[in-house]
C-alpha atoms as a PDB file:
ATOM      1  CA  UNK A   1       2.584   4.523  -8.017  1.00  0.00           C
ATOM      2  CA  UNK A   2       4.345   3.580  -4.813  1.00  0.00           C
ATOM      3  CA  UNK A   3       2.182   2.842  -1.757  1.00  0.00           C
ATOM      4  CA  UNK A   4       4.123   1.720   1.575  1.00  0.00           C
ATOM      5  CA  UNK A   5       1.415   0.213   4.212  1.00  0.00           C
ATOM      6  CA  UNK A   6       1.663  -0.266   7.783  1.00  0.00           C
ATOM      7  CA  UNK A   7       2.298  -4.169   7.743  1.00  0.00           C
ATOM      8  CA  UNK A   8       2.119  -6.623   4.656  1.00  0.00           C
ATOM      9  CA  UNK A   9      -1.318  -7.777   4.160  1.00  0.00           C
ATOM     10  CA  UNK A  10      -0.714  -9.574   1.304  1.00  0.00           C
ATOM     11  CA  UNK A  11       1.920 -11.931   2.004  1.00  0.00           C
ATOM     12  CA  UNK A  12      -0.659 -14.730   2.857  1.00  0.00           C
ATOM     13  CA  UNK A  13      -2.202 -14.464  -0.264  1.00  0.00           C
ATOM     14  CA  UNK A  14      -0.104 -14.409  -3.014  1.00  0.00           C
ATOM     15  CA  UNK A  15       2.188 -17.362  -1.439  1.00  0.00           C
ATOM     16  CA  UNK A  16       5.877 -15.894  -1.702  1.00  0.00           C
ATOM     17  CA  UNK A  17       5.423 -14.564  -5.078  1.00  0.00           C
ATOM     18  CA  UNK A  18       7.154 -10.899  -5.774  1.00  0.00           C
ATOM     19  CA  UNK A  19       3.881  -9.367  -7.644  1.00  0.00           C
ATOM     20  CA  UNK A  20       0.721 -10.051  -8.444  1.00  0.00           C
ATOM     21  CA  UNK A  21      -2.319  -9.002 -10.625  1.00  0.00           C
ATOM     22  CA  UNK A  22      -6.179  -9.489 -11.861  1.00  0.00           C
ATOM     23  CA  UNK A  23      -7.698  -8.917 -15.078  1.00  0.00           C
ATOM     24  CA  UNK A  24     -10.009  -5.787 -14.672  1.00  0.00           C
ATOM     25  CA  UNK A  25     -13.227  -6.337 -14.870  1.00  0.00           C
ATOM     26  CA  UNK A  26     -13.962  -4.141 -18.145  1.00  0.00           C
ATOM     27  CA  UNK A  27     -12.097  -2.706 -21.085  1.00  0.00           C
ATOM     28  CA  UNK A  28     -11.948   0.853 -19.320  1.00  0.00           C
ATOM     29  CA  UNK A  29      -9.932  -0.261 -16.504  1.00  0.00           C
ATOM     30  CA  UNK A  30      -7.290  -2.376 -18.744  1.00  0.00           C
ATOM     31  CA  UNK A  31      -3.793  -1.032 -17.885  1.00  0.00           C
ATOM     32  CA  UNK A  32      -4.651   0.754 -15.076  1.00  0.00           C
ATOM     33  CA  UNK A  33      -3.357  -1.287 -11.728  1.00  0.00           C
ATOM     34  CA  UNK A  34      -3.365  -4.459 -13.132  1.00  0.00           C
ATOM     35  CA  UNK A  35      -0.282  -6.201 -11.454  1.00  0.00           C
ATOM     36  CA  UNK A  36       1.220  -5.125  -8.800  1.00  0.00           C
ATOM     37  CA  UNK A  37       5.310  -5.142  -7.585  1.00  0.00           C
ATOM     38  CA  UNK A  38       6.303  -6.149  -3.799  1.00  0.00           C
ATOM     39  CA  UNK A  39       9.431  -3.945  -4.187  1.00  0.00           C
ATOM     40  CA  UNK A  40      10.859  -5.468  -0.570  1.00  0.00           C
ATOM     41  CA  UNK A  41      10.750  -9.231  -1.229  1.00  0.00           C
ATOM     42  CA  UNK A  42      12.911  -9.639   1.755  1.00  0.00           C
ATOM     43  CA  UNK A  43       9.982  -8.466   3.979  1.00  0.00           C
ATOM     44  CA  UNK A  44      11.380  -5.964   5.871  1.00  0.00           C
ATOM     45  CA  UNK A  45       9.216  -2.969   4.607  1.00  0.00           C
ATOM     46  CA  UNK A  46       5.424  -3.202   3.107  1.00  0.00           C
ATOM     47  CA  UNK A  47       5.582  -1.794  -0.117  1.00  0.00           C
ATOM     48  CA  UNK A  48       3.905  -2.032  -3.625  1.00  0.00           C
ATOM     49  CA  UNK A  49       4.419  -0.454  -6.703  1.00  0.00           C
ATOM     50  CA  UNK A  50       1.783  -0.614  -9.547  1.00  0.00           C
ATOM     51  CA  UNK A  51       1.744   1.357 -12.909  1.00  0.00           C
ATOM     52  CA  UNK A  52      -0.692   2.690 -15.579  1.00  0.00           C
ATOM     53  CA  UNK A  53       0.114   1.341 -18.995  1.00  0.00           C
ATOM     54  CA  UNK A  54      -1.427   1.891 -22.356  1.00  0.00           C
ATOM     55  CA  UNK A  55      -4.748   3.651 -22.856  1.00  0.00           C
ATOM     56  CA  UNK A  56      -5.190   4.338 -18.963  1.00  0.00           C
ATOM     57  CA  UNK A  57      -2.168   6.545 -19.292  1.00  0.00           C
ATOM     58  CA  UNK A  58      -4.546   9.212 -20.852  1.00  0.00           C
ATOM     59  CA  UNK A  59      -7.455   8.647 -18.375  1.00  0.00           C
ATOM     60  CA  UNK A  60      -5.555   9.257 -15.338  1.00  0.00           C
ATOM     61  CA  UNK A  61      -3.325  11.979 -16.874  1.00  0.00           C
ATOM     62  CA  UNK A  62      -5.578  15.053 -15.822  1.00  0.00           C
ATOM     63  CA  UNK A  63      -6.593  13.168 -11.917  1.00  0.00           C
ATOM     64  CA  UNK A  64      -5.192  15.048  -9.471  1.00  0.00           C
ATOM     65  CA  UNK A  65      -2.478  12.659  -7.050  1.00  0.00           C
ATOM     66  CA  UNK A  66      -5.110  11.683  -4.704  1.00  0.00           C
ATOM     67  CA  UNK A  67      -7.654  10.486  -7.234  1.00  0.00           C
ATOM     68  CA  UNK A  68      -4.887   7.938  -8.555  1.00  0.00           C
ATOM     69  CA  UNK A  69      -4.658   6.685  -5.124  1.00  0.00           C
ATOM     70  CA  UNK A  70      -8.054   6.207  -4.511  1.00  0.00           C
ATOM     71  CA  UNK A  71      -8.677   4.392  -7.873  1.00  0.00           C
ATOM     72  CA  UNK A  72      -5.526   2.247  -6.650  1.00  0.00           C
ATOM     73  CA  UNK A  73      -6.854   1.649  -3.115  1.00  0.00           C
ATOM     74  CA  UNK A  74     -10.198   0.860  -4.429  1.00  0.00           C
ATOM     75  CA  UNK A  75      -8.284  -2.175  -6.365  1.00  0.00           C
ATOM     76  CA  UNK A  76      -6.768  -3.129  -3.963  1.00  0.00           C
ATOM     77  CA  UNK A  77      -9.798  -3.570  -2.112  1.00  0.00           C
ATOM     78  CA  UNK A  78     -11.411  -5.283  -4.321  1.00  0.00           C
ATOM     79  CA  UNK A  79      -8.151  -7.923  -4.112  1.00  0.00           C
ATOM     80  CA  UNK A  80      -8.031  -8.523  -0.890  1.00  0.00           C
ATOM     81  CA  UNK A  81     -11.523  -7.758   0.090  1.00  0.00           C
ATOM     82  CA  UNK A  82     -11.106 -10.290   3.490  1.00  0.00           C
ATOM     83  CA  UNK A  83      -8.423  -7.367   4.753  1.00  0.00           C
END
């Protein structure tokens, strides 16, 4: 997934570094959003990329678009919960 956003909130944050990522908090949520990609390390545009790996492949196969970017948002959130 591929999210662009209207200004780079996490540039203070993750210090110059090209991705970051948490450990989810249980064994259900392993693989899904756990790093995510700055795919504009030149800072002109705000994007990330993030991808579902491993046995969250399955659980988000039958979502429909917008309940993938929910979950997404919602870890995002969670990261940067000061935003």
């Amino acid at each position: 997934i591929a999210l662009q956003f209207p200004y780079r909130f996490w540039d203070s944050k993750v210090q110059g570094a090209d991705f970051f990522g948490h450990v989810p908090p249980s064994a259900s949520k392993r693989g899904l959003f756990a790093v995510f990609y700055d795919m504009d390390p030149q800072k002109q545009h705000s994007v990330l990329m993030s991808v579902i790996a491993g046995e969250a492949v399955a659980a988000v196969r039958s979502l429909e678009d917008k309940q993938v970017l929910q979950q997404c948002m919602a870890t995002l959130r969670e990261l940067f919960k000061e935003q």
